[in-house]
N, C-alpha and C. Protein backbone atom coordinates (compact mmCIF):
# COMPACT_ATOMS: atom_id res chain seq x y z
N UNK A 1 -13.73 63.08 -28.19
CA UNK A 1 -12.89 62.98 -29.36
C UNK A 1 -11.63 63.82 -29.15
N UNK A 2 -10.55 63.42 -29.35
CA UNK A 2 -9.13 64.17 -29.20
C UNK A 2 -8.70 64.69 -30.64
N UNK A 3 -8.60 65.68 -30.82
CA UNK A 3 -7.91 66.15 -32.02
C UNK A 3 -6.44 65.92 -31.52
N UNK A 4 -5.72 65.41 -32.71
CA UNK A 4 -4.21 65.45 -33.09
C UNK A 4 -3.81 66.70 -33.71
N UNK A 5 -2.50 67.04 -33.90
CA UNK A 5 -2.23 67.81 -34.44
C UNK A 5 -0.58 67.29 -35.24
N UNK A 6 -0.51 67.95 -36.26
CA UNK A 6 0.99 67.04 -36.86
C UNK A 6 1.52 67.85 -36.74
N UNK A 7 2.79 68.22 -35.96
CA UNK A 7 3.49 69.00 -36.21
C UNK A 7 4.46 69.18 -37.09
N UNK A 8 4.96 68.33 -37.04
CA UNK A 8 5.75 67.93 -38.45
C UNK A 8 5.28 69.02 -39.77
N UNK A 9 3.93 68.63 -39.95
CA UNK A 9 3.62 69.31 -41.03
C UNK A 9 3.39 70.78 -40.77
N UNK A 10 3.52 71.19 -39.56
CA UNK A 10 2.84 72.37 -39.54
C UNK A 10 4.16 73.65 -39.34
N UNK A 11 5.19 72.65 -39.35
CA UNK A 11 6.40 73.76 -39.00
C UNK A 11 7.19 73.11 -40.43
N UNK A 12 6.60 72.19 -40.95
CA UNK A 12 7.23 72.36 -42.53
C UNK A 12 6.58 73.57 -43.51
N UNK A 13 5.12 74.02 -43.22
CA UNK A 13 4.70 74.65 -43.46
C UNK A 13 4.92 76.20 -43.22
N UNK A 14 5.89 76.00 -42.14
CA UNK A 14 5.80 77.62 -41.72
C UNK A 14 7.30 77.97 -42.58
N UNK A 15 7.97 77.01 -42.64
CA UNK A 15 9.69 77.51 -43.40
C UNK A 15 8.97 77.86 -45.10
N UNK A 16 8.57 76.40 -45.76
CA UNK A 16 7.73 76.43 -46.47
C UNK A 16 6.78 77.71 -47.67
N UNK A 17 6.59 77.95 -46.91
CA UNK A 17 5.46 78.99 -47.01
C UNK A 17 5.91 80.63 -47.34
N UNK A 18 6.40 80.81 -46.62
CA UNK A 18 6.98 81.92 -47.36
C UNK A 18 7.81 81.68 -48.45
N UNK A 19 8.59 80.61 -48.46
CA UNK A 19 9.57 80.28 -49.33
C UNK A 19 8.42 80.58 -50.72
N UNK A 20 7.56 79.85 -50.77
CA UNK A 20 7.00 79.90 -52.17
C UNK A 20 6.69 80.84 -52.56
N UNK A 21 5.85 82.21 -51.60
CA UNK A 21 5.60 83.23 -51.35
C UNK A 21 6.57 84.45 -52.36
N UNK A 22 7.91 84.13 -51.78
CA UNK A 22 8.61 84.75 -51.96
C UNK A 22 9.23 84.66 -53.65
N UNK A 23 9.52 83.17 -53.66
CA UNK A 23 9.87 83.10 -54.86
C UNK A 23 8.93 83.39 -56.22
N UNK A 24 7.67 83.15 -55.68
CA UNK A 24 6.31 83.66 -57.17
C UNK A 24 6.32 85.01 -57.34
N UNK A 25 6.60 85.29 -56.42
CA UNK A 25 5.82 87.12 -56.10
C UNK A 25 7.40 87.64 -57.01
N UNK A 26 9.35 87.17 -56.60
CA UNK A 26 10.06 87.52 -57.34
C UNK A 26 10.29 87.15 -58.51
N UNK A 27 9.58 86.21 -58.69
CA UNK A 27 9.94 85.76 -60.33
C UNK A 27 9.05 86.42 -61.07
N UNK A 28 7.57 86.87 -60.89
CA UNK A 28 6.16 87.50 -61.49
C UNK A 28 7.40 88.87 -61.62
N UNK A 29 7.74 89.40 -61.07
CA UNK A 29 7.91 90.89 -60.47
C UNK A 29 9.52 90.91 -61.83
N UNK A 30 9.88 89.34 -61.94
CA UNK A 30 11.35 90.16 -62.87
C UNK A 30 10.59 89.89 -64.36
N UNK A 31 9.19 89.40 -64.35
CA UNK A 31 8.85 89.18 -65.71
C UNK A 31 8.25 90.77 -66.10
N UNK A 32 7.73 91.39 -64.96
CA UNK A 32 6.94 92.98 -65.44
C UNK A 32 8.06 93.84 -65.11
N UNK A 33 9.16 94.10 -64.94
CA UNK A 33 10.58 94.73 -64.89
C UNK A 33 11.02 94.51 -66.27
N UNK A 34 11.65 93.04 -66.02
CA UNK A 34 11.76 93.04 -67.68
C UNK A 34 11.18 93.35 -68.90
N UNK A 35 9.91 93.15 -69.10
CA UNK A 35 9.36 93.08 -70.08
C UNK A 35 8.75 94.86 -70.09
N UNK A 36 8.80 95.68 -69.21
CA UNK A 36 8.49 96.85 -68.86
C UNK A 36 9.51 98.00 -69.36
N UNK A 37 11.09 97.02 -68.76
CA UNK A 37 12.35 97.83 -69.41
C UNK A 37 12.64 97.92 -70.73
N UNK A 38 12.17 96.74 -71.66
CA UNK A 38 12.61 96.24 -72.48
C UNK A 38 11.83 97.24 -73.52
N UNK A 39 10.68 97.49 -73.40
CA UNK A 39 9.60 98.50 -73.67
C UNK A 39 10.16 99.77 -74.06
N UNK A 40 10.14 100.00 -73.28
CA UNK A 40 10.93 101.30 -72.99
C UNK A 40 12.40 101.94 -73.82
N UNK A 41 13.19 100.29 -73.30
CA UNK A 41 14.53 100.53 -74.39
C UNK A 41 13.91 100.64 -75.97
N UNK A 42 13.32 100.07 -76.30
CA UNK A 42 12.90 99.67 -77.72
C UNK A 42 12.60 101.23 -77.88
N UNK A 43 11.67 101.59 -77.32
CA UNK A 43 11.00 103.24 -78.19
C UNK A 43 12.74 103.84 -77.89
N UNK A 44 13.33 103.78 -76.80
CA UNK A 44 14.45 104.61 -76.72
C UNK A 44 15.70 104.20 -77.75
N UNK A 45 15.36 102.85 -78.80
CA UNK A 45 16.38 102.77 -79.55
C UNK A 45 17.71 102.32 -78.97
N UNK A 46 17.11 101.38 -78.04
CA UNK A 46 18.76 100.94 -77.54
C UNK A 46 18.61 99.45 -77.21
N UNK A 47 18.88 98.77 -78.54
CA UNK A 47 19.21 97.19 -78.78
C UNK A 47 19.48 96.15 -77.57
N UNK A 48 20.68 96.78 -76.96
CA UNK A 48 21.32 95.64 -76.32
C UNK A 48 20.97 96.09 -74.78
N UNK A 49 19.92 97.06 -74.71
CA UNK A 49 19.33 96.76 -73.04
C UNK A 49 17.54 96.21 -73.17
N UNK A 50 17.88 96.25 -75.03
CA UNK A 50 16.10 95.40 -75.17
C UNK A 50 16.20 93.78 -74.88
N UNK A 51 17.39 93.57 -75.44
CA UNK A 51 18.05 92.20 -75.59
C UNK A 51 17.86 91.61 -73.99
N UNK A 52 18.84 93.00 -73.02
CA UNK A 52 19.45 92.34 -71.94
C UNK A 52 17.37 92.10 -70.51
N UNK A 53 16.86 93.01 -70.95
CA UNK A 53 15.73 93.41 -70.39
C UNK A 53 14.81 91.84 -70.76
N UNK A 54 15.40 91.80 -71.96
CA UNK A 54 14.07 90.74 -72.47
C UNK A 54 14.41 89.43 -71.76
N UNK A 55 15.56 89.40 -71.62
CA UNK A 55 15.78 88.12 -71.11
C UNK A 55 16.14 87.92 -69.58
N UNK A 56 15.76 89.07 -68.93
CA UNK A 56 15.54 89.01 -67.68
C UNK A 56 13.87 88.56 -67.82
N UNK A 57 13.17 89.31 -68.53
CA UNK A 57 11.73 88.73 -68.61
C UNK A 57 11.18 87.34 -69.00
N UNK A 58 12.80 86.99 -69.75
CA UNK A 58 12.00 85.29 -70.25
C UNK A 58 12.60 84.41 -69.04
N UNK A 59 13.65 84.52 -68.39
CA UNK A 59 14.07 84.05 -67.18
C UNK A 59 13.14 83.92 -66.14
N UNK A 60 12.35 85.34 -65.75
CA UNK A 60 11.78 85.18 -64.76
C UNK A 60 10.18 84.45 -64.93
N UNK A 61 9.80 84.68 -66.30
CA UNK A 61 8.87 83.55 -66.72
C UNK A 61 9.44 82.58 -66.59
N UNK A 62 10.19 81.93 -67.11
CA UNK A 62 10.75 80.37 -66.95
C UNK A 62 10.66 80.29 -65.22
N UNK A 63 11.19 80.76 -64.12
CA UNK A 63 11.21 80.28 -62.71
C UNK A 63 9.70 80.87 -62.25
N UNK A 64 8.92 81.34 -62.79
CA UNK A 64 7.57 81.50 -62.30
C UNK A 64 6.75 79.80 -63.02
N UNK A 65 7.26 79.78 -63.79
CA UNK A 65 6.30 78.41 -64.10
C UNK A 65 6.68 77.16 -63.97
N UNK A 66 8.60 77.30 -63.43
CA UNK A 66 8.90 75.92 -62.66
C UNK A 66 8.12 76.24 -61.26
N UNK A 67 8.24 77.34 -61.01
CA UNK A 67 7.38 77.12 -59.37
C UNK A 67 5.63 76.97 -59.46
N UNK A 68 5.22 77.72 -60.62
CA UNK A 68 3.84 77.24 -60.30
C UNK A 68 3.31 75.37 -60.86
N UNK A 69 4.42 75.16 -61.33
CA UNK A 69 4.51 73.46 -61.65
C UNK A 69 4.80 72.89 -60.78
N UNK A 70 5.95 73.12 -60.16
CA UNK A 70 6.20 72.85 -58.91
C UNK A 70 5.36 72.49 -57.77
N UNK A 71 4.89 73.51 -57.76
CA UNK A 71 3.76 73.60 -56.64
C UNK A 71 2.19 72.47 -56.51
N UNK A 72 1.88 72.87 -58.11
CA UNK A 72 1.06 71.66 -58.57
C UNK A 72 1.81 70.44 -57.98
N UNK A 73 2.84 70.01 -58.85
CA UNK A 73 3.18 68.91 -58.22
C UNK A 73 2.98 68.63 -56.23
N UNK A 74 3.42 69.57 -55.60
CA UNK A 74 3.24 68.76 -54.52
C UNK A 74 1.94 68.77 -53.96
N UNK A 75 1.07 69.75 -54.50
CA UNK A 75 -0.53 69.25 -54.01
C UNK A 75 -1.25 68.63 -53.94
N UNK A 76 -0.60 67.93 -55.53
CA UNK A 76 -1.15 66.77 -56.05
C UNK A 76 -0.69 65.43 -55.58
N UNK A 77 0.34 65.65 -54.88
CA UNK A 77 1.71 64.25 -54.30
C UNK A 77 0.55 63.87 -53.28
């Protein structure tokens, strides 16, 4: 029996792969920054870095769950 191997897929996988890596791990990471700063401003009484904090946190939720949708999608393709 001869095993094949695809390469194709396996060096789409290697660019790939970190790419997703990278982008979950930075988008998770600006939702606990944000939402961590934003914390913080609030007890410290300062409005417009709760404002600016919070919406680094709803941003980086929003691109954490196009990528984990994302991702679904192509597993499922």
């Amino acid at each position: 029996m001869t095993a094949t191997i695809d390469t194709d897929a396996l060096l789409e996988l290697v660019w790939a792969a970190p790419i997703a890596v990278i982008s979950v791990t930075l988008s998770w990471a600006m939702v606990v920054i944000g939402a961590t700063r934003a914390s913080e401003a609030r007890r410290a009484d300062r409005s417009t870095a709760v404002a600016l904090n919070a919406l680094v946190a709803v941003a980086g939720g929003l691109l954490f769950t196009a990528a984990v949708v994302f991702g679904l999608l192509v597993l499922t393709a």
